[in-house]
Protein backbone atom coordinates (compact mmCIF):
# COMPACT_ATOMS: atom_id res chain seq x y z
CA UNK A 1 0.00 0.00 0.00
CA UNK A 2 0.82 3.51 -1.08
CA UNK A 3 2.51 6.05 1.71
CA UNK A 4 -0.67 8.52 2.54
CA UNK A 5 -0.31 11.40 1.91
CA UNK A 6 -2.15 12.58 5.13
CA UNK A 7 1.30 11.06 6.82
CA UNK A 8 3.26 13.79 5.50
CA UNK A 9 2.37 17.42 6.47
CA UNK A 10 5.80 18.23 8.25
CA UNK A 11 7.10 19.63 5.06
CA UNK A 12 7.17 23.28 3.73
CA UNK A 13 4.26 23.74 1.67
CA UNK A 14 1.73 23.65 4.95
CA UNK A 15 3.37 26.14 6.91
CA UNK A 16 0.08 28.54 7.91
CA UNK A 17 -1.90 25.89 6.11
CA UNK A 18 -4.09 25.99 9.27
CA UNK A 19 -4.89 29.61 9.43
CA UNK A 20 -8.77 30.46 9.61
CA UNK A 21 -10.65 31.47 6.63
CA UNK A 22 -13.64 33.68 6.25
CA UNK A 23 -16.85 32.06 6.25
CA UNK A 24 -20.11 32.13 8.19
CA UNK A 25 -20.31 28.60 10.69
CA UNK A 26 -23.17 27.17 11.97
CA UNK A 27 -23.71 27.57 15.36
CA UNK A 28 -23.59 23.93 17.05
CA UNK A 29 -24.96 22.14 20.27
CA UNK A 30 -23.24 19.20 21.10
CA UNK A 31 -22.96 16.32 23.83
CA UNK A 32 -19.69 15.05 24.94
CA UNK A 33 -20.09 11.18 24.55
CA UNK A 34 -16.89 9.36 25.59
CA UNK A 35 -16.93 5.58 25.94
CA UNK A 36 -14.77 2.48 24.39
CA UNK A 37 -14.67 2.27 20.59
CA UNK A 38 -17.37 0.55 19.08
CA UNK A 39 -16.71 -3.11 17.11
CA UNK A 40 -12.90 -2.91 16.80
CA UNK A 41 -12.78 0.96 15.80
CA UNK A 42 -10.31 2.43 17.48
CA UNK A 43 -10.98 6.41 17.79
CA UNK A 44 -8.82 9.05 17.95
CA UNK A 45 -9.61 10.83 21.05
CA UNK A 46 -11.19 10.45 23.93
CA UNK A 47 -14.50 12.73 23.27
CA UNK A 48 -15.77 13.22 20.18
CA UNK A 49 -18.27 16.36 19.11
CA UNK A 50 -22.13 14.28 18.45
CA UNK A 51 -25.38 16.06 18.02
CA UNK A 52 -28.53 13.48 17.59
CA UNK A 53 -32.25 14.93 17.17
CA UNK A 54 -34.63 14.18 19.44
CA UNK A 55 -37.01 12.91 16.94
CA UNK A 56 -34.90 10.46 15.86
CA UNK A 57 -35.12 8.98 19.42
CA UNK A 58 -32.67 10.62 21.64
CA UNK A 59 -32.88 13.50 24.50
CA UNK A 60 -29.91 15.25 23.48
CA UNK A 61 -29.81 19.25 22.54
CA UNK A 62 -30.70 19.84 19.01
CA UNK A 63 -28.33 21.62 16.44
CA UNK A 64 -30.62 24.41 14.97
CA UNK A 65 -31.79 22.40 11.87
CA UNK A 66 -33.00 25.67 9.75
CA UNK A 67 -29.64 27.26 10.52
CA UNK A 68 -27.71 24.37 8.85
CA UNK A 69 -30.11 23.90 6.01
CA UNK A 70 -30.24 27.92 5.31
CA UNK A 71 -26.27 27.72 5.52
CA UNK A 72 -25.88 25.02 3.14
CA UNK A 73 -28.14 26.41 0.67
CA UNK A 74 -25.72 28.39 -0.80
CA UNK A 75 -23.08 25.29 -1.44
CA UNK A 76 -23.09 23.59 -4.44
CA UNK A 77 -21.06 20.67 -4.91
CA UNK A 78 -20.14 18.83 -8.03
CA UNK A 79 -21.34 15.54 -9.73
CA UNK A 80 -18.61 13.02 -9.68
CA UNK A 81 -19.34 11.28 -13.14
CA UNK A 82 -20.39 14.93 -15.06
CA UNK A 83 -18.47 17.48 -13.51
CA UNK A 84 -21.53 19.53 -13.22
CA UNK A 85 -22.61 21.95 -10.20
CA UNK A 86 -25.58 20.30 -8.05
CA UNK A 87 -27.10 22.34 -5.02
CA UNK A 88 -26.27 20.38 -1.95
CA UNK A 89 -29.89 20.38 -0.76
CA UNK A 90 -31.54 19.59 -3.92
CA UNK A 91 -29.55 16.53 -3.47
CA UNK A 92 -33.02 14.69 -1.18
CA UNK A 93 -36.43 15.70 -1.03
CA UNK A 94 -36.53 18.83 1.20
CA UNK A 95 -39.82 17.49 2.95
CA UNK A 96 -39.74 14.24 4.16
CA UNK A 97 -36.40 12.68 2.67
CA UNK A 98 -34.10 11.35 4.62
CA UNK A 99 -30.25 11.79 3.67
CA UNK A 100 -26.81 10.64 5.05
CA UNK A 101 -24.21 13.43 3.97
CA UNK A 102 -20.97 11.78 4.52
CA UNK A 103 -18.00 14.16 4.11
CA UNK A 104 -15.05 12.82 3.66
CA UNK A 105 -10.95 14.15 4.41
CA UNK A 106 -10.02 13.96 0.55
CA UNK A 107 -9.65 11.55 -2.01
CA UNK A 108 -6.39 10.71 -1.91
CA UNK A 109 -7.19 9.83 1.90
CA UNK A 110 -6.69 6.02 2.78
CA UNK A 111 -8.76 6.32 5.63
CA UNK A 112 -11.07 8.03 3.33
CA UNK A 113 -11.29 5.06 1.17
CA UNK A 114 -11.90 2.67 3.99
CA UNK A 115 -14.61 4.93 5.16
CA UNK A 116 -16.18 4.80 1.23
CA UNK A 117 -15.80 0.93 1.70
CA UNK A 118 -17.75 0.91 4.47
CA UNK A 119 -20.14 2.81 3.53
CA UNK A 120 -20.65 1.18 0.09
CA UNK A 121 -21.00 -2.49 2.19
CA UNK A 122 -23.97 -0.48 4.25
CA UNK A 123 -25.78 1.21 1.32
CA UNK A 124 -28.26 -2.11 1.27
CA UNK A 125 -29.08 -1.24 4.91
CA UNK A 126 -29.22 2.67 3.75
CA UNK A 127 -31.32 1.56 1.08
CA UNK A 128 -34.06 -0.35 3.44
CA UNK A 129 -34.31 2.48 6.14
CA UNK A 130 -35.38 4.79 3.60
CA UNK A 131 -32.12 6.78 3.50
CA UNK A 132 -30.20 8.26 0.35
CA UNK A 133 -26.21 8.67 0.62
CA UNK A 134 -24.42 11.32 -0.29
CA UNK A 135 -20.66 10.91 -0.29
CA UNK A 136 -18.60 14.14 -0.95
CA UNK A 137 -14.77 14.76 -0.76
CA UNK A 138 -12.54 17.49 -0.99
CA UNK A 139 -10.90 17.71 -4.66
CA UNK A 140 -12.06 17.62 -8.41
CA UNK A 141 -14.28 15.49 -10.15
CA UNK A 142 -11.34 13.64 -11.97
CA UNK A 143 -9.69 12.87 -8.49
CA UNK A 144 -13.68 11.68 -7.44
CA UNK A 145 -13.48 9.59 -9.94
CA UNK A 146 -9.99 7.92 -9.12
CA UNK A 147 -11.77 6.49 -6.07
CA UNK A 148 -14.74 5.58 -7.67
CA UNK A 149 -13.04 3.15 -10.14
CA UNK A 150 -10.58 2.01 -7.89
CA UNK A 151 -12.50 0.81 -4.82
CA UNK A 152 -14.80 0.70 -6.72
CA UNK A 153 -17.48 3.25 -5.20
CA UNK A 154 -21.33 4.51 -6.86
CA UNK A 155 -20.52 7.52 -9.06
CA UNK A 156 -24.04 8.41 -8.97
CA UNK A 157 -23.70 8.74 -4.87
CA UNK A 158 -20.00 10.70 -5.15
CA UNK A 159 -19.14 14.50 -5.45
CA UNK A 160 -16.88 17.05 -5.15
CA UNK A 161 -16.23 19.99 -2.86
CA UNK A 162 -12.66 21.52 -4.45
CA UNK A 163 -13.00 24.59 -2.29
CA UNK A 164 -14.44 22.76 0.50
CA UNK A 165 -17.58 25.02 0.94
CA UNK A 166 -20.05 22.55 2.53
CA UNK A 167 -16.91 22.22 5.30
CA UNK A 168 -16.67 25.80 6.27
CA UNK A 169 -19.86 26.38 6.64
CA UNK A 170 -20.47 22.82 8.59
CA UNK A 171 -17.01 24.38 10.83
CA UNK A 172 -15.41 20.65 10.45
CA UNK A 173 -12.29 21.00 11.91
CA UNK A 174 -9.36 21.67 9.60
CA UNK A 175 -5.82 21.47 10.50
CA UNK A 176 -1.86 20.19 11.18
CA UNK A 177 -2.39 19.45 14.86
CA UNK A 178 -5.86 17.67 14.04
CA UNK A 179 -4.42 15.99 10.90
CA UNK A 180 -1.41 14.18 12.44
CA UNK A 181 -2.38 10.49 13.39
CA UNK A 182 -0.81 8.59 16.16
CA UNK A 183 0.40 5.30 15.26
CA UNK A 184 -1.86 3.42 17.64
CA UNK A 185 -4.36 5.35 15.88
CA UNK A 186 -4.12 3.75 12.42
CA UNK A 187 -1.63 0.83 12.97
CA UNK A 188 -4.68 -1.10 15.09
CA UNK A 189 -6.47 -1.17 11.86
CA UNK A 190 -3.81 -1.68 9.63
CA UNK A 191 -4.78 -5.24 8.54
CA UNK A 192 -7.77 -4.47 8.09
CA UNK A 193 -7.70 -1.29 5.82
CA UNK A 194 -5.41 -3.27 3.54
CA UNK A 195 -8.51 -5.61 2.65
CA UNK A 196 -10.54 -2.31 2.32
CA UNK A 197 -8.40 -0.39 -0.08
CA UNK A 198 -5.97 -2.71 -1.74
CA UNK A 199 -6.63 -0.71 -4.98
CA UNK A 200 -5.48 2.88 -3.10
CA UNK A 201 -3.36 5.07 -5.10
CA UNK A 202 -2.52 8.64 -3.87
CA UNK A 203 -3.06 10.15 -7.22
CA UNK A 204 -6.88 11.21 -5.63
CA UNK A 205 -4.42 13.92 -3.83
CA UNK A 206 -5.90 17.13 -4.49
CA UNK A 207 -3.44 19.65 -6.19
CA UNK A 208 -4.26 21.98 -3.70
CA UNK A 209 -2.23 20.35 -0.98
CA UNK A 210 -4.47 22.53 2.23
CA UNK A 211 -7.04 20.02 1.24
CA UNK A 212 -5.27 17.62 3.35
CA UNK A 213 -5.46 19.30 6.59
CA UNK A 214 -9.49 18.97 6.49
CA UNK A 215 -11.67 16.70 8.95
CA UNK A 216 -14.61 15.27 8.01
CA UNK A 217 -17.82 14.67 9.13
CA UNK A 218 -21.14 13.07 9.07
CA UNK A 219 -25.10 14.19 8.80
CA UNK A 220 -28.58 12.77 8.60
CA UNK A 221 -31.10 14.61 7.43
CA UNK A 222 -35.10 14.42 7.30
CA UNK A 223 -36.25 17.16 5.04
CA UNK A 224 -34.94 20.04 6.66
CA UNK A 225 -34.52 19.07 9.92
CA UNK A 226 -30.79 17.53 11.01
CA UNK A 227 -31.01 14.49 12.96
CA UNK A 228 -27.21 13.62 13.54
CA UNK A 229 -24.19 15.23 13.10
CA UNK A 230 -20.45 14.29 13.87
CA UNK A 231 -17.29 16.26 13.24
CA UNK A 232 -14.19 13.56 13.01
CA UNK A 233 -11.79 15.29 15.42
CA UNK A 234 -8.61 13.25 13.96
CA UNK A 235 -8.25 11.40 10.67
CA UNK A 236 -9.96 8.37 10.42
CA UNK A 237 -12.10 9.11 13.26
CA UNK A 238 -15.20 7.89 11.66
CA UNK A 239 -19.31 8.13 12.61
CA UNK A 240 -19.73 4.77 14.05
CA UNK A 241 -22.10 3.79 11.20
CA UNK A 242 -24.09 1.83 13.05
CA UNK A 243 -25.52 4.44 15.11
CA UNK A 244 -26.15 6.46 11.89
CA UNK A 245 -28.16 3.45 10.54
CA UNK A 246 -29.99 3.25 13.96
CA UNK A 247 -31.50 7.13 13.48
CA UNK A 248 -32.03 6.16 9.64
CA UNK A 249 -34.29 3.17 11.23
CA UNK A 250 -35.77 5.04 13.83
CA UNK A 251 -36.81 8.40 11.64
CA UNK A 252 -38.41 5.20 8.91
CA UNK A 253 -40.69 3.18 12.35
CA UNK A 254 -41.91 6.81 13.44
């Protein structure tokens, strides 16, 4: 497997990489959840940032949904296979659809990949709750479509954020400090993201190298409202996706 390029942000070209950029960020309640990692994922951290609705069957605060929905309005992101700018929201049905907007690092990420793998073995269980997935990652459509035909991934469910709009409004966390794994972080897994992404190349870098300092994240929408949200505080510090499935399942029995 390929050196990451996520490994390697010591060098020149990221000095101030991390400095903050203008943008209006959506105001965010959150619950501090700590706890051991769940099925074998180790986690980078000991809290991590989680905001669940309380209609999808939880009693934590509430991020306010029209604030996020207003905010990401104005993002458009762009269609994997075509190239072509697509709203972000007119992505699901703005009434009663219900969406899971993963964002990943970049695509040149490894742990990016793994997370596409694992999302691509869930879309079945996606697909029975009722629940549409949106994958997006910072870089081009050409470098979308690198991990597309490699893992190989949906086109139809990938796009692009080259500026990485949708993340500055979201505030995901973008970074050195954040960006730097530990080795226990990653080499727990190792064995396992080897099966995941034995295609990976790093040529889904983007050219714009800042693009590897960003965090991800992960939302589930109904309509308007946002059920979930997670903000990765460390690379490869993924939404454990089976309590995304569980408000997918829950928002489909109400």
């Amino acid at each position: 497997m390929e050196t990451a390029a996520s490994l390697s942000l010591s060098r020149a070209p990221f000095a101030g990489a991390s400095a903050p950029r203008a943008t209006s960020r959506v105001k965010k309640a959150v619950v501090v959840v700590s706890g051991p990692p769940r099925r074998g994922r180790r986690l980078c951290g000991r809290h991590r940032s989680l905001t669940v609705s309380a209609a999808a069957g939880a009693s934590a605060p509430v991020s306010p949904s029209p604030d996020v929905w207003d905010a990401l309005g104005g993002v458009s992101v762009l269609a994997a296979g075509t190239g072509d700018p697509v709203p972000l929201t007119d992505l699901w049905d703005p009434t009663e659809g219900v969406a899971v907007v993963a964002l990943l690092r970049h695509f040149g990420c490894f742990c990016c990949w793994e997370l596409a793998s694992d999302l691509k073995e869930s879309m079945a269980k996606f697909d029975a709750a009722g629940a549409k997935l949106i994958a997006i990652g910072v870089g081009t459509p050409d470098k979308a479509r690198i991990l597309a035909d490699g893992l190989p991934f949906p086109i139809d469910s990938l796009y692009a954020d080259p500026e990485r709009k949708a993340y500055d409004v979201l505030g995901l966390y973008h970074g050195v400090g954040r960006t730097l794994l530990s080795p226990a972080s990653i080499y727990s897994r190792l064995d396992s993201i080897k099966k995941k992404t034995k295609n990976y190349t790093l040529k889904g870098t983007p050219a714009n190298l800042t693009g590897l300092l960003q965090q991800g994240g992960m939302l589930v929408f109904r309509g308007k409202e946002l059920l979930y949200s997670w903000k990765d505080e460390r690379t490869g510090d993924h939404a454990p996706l089976d309590d995304v499935l569980n408000v997918c399942c829950k928002v489909r029995a109400a």
